[in-house]
C-alpha atoms as a PDB file:
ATOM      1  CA  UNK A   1    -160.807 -11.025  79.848  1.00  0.00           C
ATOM      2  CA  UNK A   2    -162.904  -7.474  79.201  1.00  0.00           C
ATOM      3  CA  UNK A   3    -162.322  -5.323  76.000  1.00  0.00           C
ATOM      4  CA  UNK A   4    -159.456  -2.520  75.848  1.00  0.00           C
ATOM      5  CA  UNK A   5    -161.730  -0.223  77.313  1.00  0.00           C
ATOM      6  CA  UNK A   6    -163.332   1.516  80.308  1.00  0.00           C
ATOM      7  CA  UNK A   7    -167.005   2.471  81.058  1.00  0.00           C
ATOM      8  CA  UNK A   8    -167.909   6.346  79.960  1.00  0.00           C
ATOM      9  CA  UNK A   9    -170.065   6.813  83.218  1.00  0.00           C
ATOM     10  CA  UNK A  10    -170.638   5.265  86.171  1.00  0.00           C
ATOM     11  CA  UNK A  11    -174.501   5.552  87.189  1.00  0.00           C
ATOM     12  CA  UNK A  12    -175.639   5.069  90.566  1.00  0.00           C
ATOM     13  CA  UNK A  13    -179.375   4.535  92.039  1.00  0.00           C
ATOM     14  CA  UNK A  14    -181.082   7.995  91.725  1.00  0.00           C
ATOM     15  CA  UNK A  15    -179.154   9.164  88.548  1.00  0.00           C
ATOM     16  CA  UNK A  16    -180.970  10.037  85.621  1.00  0.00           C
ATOM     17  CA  UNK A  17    -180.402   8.526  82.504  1.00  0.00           C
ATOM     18  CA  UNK A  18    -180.874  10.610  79.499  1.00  0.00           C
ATOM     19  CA  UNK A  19    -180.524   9.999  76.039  1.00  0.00           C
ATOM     20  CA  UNK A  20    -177.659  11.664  75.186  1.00  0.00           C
ATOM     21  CA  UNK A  21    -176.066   9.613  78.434  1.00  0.00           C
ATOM     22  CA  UNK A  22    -177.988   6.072  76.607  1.00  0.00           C
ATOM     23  CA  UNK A  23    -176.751   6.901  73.410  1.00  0.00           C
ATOM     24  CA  UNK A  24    -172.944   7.680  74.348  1.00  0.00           C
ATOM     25  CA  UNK A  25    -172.469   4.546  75.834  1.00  0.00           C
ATOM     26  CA  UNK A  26    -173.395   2.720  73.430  1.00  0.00           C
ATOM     27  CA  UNK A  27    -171.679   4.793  70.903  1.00  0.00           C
ATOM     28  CA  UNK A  28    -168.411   4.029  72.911  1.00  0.00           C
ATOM     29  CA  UNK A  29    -169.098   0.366  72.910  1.00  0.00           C
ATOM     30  CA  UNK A  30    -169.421   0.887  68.573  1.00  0.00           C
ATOM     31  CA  UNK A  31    -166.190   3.101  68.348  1.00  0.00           C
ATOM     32  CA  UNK A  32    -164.355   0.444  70.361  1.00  0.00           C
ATOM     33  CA  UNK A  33    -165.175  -2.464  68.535  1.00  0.00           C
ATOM     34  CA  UNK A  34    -161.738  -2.441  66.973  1.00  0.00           C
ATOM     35  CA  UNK A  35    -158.811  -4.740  67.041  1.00  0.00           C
ATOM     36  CA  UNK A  36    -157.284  -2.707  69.134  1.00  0.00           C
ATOM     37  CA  UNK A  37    -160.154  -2.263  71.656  1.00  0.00           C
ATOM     38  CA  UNK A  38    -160.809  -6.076  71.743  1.00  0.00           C
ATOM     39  CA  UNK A  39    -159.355  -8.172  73.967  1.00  0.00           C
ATOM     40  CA  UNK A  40    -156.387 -10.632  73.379  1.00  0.00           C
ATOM     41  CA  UNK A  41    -156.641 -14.248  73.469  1.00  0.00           C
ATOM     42  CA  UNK A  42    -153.131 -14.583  74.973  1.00  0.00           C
ATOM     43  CA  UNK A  43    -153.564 -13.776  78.720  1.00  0.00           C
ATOM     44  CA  UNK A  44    -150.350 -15.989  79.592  1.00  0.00           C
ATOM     45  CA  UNK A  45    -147.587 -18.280  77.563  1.00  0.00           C
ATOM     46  CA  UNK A  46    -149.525 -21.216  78.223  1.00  0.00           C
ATOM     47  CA  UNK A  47    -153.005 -19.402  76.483  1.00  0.00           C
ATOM     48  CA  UNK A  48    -151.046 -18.002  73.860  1.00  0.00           C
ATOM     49  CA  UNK A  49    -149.514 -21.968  72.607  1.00  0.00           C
ATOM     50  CA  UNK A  50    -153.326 -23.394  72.889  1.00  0.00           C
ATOM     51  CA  UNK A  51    -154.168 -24.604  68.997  1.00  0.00           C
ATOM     52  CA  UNK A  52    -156.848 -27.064  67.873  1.00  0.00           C
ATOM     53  CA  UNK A  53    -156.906 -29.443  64.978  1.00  0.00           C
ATOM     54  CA  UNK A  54    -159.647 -28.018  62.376  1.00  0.00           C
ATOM     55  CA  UNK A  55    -160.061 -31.503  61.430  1.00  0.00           C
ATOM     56  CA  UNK A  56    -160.358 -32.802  57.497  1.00  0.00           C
ATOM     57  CA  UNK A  57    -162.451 -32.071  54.582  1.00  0.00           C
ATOM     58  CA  UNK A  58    -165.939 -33.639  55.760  1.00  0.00           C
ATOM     59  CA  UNK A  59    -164.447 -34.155  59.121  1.00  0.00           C
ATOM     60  CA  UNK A  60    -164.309 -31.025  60.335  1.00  0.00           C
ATOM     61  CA  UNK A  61    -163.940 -29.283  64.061  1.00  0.00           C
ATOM     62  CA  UNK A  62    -166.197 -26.170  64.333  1.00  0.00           C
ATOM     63  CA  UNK A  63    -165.085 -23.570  66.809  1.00  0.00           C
ATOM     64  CA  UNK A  64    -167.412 -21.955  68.864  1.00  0.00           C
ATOM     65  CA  UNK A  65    -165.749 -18.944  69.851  1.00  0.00           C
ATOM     66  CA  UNK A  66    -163.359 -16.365  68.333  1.00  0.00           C
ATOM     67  CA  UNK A  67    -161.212 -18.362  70.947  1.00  0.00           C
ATOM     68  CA  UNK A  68    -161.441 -21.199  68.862  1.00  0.00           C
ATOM     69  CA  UNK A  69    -161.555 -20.003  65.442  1.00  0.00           C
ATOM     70  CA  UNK A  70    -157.561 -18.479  66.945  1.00  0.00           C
ATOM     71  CA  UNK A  71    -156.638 -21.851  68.334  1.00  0.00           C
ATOM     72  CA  UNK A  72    -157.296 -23.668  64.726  1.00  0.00           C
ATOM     73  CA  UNK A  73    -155.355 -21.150  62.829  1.00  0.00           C
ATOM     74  CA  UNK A  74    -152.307 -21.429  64.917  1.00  0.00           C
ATOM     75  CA  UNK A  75    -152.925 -25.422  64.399  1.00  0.00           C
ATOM     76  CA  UNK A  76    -152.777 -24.540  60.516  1.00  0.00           C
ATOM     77  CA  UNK A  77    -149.855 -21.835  60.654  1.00  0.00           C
ATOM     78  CA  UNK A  78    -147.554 -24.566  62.836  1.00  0.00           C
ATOM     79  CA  UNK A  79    -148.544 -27.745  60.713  1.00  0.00           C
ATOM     80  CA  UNK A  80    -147.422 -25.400  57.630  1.00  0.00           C
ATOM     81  CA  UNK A  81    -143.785 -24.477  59.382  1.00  0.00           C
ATOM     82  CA  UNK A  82    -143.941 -28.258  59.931  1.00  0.00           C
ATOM     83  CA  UNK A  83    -144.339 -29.304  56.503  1.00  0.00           C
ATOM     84  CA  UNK A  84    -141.404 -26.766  55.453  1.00  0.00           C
ATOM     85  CA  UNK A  85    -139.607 -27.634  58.255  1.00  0.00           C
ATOM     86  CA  UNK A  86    -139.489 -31.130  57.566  1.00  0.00           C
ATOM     87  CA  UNK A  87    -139.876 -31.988  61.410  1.00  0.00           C
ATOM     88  CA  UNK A  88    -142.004 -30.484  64.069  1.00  0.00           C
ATOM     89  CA  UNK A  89    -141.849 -27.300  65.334  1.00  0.00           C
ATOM     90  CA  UNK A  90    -141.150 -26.244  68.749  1.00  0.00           C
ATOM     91  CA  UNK A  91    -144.701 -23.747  68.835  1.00  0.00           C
ATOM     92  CA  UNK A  92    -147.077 -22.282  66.141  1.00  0.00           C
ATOM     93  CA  UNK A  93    -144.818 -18.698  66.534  1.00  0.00           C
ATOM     94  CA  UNK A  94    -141.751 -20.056  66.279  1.00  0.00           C
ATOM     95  CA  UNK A  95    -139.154 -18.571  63.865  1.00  0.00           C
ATOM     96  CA  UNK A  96    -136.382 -21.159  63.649  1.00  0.00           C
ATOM     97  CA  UNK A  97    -137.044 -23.918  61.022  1.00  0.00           C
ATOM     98  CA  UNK A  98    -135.360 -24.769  57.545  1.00  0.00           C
ATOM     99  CA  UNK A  99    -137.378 -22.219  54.915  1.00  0.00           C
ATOM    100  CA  UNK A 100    -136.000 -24.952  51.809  1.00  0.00           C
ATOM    101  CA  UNK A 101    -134.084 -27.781  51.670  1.00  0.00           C
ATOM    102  CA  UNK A 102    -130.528 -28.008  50.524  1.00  0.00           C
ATOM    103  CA  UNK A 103    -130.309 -28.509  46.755  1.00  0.00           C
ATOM    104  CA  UNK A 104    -128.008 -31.596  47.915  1.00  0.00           C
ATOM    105  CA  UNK A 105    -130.812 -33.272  49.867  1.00  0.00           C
ATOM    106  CA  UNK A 106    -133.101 -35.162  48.395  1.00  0.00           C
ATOM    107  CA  UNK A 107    -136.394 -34.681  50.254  1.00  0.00           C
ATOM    108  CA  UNK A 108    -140.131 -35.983  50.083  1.00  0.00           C
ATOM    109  CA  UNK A 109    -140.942 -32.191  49.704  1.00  0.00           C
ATOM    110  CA  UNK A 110    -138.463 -31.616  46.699  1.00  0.00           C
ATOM    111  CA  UNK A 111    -140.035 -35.410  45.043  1.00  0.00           C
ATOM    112  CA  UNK A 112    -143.072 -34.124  45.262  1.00  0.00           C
ATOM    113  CA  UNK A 113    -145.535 -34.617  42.386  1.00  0.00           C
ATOM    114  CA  UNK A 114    -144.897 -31.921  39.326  1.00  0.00           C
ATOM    115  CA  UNK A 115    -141.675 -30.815  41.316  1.00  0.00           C
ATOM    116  CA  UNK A 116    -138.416 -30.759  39.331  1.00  0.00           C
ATOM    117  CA  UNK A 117    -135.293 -29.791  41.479  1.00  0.00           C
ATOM    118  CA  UNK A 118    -131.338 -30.636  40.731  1.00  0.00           C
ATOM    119  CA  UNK A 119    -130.849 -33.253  43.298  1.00  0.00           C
ATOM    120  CA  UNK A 120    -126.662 -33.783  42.890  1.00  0.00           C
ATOM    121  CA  UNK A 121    -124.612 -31.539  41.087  1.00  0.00           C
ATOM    122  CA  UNK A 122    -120.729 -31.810  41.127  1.00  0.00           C
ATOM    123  CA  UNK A 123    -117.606 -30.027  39.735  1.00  0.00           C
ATOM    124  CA  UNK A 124    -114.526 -31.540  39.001  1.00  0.00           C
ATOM    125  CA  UNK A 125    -111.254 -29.047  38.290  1.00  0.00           C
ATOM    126  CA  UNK A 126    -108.120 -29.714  37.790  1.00  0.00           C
ATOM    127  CA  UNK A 127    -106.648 -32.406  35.001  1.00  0.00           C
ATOM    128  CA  UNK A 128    -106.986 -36.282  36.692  1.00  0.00           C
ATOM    129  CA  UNK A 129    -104.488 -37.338  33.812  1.00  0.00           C
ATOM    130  CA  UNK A 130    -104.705 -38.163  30.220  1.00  0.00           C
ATOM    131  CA  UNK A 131    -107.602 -39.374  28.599  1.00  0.00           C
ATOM    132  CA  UNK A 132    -107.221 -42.919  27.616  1.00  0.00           C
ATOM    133  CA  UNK A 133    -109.340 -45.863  26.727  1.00  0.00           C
ATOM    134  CA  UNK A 134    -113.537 -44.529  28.109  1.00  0.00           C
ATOM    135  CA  UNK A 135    -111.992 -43.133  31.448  1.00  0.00           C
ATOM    136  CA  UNK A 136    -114.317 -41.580  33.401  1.00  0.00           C
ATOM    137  CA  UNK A 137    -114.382 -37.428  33.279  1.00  0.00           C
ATOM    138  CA  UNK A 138    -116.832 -37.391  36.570  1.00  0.00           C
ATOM    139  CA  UNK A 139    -119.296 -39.526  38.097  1.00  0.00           C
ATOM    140  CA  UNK A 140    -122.439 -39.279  40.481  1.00  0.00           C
ATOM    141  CA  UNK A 141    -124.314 -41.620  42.842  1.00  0.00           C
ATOM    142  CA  UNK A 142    -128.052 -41.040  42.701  1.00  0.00           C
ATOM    143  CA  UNK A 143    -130.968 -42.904  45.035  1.00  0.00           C
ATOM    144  CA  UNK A 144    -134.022 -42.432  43.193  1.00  0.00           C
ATOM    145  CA  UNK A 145    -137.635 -42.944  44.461  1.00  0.00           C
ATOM    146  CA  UNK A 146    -139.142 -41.610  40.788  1.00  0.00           C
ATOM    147  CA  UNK A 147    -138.963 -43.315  37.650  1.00  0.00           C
ATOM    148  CA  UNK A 148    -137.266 -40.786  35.254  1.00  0.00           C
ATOM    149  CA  UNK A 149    -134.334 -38.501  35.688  1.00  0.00           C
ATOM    150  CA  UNK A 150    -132.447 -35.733  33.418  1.00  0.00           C
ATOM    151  CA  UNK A 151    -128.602 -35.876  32.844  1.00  0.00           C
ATOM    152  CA  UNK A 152    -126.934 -32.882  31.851  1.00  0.00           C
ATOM    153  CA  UNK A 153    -122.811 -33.429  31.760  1.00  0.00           C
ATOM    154  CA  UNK A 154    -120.039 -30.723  30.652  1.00  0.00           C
ATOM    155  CA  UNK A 155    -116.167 -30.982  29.839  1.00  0.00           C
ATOM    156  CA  UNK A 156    -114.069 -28.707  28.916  1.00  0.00           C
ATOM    157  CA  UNK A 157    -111.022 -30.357  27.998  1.00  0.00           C
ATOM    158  CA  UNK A 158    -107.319 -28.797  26.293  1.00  0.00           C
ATOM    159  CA  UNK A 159    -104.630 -30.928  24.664  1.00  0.00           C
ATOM    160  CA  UNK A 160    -100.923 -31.067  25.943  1.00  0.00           C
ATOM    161  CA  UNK A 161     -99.910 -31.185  21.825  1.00  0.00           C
ATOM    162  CA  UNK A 162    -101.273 -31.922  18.543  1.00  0.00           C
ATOM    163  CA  UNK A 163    -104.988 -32.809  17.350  1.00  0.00           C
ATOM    164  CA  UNK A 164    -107.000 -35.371  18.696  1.00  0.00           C
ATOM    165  CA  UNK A 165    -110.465 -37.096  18.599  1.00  0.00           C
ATOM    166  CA  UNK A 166    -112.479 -37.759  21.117  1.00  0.00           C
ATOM    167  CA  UNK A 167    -115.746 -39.533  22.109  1.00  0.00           C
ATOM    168  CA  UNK A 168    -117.642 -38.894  25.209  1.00  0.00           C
ATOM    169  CA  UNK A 169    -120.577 -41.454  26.945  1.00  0.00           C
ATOM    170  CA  UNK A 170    -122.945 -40.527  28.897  1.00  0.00           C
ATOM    171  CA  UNK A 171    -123.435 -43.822  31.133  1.00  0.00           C
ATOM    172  CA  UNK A 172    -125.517 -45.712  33.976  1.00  0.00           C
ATOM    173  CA  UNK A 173    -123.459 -47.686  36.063  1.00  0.00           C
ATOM    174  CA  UNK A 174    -121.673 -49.787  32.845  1.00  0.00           C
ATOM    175  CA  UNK A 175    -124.701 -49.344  30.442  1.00  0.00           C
ATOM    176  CA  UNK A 176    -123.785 -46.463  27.407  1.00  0.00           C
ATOM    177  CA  UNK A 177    -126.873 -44.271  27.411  1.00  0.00           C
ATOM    178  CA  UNK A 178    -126.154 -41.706  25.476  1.00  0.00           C
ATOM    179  CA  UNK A 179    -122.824 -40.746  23.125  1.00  0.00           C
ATOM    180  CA  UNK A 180    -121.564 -37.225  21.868  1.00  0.00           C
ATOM    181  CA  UNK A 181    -120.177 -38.009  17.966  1.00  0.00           C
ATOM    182  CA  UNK A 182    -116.414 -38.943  18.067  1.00  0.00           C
ATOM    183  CA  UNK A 183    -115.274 -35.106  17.601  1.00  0.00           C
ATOM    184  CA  UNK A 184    -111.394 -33.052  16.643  1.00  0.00           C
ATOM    185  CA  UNK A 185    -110.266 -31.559  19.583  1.00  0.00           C
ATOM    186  CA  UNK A 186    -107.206 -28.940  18.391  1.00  0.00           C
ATOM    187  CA  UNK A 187    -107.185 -26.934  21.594  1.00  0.00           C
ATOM    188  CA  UNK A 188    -109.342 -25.995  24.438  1.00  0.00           C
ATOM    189  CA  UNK A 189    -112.954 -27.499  23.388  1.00  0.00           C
ATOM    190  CA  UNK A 190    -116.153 -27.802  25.511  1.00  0.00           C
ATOM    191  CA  UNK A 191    -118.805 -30.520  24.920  1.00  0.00           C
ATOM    192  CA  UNK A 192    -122.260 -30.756  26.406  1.00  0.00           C
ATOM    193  CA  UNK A 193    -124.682 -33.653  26.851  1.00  0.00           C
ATOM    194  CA  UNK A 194    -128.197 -33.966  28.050  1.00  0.00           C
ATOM    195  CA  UNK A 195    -130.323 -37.355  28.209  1.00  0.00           C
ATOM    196  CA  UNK A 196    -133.414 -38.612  29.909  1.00  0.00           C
ATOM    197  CA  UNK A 197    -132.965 -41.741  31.036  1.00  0.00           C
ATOM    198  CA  UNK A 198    -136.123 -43.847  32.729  1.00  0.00           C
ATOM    199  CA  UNK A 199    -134.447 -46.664  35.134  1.00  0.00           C
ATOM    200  CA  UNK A 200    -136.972 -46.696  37.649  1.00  0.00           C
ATOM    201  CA  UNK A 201    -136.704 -46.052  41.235  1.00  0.00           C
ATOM    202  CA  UNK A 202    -133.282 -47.291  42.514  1.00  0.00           C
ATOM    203  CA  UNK A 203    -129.443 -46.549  43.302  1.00  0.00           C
ATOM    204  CA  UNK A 204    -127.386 -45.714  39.704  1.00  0.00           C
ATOM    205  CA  UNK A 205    -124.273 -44.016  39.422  1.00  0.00           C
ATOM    206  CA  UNK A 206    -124.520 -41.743  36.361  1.00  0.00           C
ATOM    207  CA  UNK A 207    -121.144 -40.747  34.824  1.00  0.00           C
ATOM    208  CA  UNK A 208    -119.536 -38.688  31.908  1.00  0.00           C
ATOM    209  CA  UNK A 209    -116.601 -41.042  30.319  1.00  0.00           C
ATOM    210  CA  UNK A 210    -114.039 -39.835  27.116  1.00  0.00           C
ATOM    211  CA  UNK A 211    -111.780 -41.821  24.926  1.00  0.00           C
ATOM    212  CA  UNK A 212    -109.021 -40.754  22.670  1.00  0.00           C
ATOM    213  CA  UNK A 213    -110.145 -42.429  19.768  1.00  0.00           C
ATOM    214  CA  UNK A 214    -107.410 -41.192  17.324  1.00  0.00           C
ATOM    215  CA  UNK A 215    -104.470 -38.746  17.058  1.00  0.00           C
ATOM    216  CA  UNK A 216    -101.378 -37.696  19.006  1.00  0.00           C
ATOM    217  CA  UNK A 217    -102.435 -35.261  21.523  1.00  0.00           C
ATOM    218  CA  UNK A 218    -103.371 -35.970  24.949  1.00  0.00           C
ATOM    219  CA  UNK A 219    -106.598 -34.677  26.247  1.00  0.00           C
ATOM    220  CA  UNK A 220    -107.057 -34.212  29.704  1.00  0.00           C
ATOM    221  CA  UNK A 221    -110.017 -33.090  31.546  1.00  0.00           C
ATOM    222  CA  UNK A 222    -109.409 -29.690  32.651  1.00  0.00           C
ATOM    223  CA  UNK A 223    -113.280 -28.700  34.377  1.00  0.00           C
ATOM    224  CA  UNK A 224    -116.227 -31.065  34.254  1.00  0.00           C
ATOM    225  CA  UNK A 225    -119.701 -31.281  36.059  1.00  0.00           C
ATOM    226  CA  UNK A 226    -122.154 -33.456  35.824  1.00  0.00           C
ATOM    227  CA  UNK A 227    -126.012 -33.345  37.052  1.00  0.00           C
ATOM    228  CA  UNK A 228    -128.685 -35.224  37.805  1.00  0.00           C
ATOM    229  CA  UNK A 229    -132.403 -33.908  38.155  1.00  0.00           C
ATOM    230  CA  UNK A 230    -135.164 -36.355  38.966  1.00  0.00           C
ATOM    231  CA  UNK A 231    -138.446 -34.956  36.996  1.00  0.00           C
ATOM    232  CA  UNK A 232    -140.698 -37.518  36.854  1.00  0.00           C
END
């Protein structure tokens, strides 16, 4: 296809060519070489979805043409929407794909080296009953593919009447990972826990568990959450 522009003059045999004629047309070739006066590369649809792999580093695909140098950065704009994406993408312009992952959805994006992203978080309201011998608060089923993850658990508990004391354990599957010192609860009290565990790639359930330990209130769970955040 031409540029975005017409001739200044057309000559025919017999004209004379002066130089104010030679030097305008080439001055109109020099004020047109703009964006706007070049040509597109996008004649048609089909033209407009052409890309071309640049190749690797040391394996590269060298374009010959501004034609090519386009086609290789619409290869590079749709791989990137691809990688975001998570799946391929229908063309190199097209505008509906997944910007991020859910914080519920464990991807290979969000496991990434050096990334660090909540990968289950859950909330538990409401009282599930009074607080007996290690019952569990709230729990969480994990599938790791790193080795280390971060627990971070919360309860805020109130008692139907008296004092009471209370222990809470942090725990992986049946194993006691971490434990909060046994504690007087009196009214409405809030505990927090955070441990980094190292189990290794694998399925765990993580889980906050409290025990009356002593007294004659009754504790009961009144809003708990529990998370889980694969780091390393």
């Amino acid at each position: 296809m031409p540029g975005n522009y017409t001739l200044r003059r057309t000559y025919v045999d017999g004209d004379i060519l002066s130089a104010a004629d030679y030097v305008a047309d080439h001055q109109q070739h020099i004020d047109n070489q703009t964006p706007q006066g070049t040509d597109d590369y996008s004649a048609n649809v089909t033209q407009m979805r052409v890309t071309t792999s640049p190749g690797t580093v040391n394996g590269e695909s060298l374009a010959t043409s501004l034609g090519g140098e386009l086609e290789r950065i619409r290869f590079v704009l749709k791989d990137i929407k691809t990688k975001i994406n998570g799946s391929a993408v229908l063309q190199w312009y097209d505008v509906n794909y997944t910007n991020l992952p859910g914080n519920s959805t464990i991807t290979a994006a969000k496991l990434a080296d050096g990334a660090t992203h909540i990968q289950y978080l859950r909330n538990t309201n409401g009282s599930p009953g009074a607080i007996g011998a290690d019952a569990v608060v709230v729990s969480q089923a994990i599938v790791m593919t790193r080795s280390r993850v971060r627990i971070r658990a919360f309860c805020n508990i109130s008692l139907a009447a008296a004092n009471a004391n209370v222990t809470f354990r942090l725990k992986r599957g049946a194993t006691t990972i971490a434990t909060h010192p046994d504690f007087v609860v009196a009214s409405d009290t809030g505990v927090y826990m955070e441990f980094l565990d190292n189990p290794g790639a694998g399925t765990y359930t993580y889980g906050l568990f409290a025990e009356k330990t002593a007294g004659a209130g009754t504790p009961n769970s009144v809003s708990s959450e529990i998370a889980v955040e694969e780091v390393a």
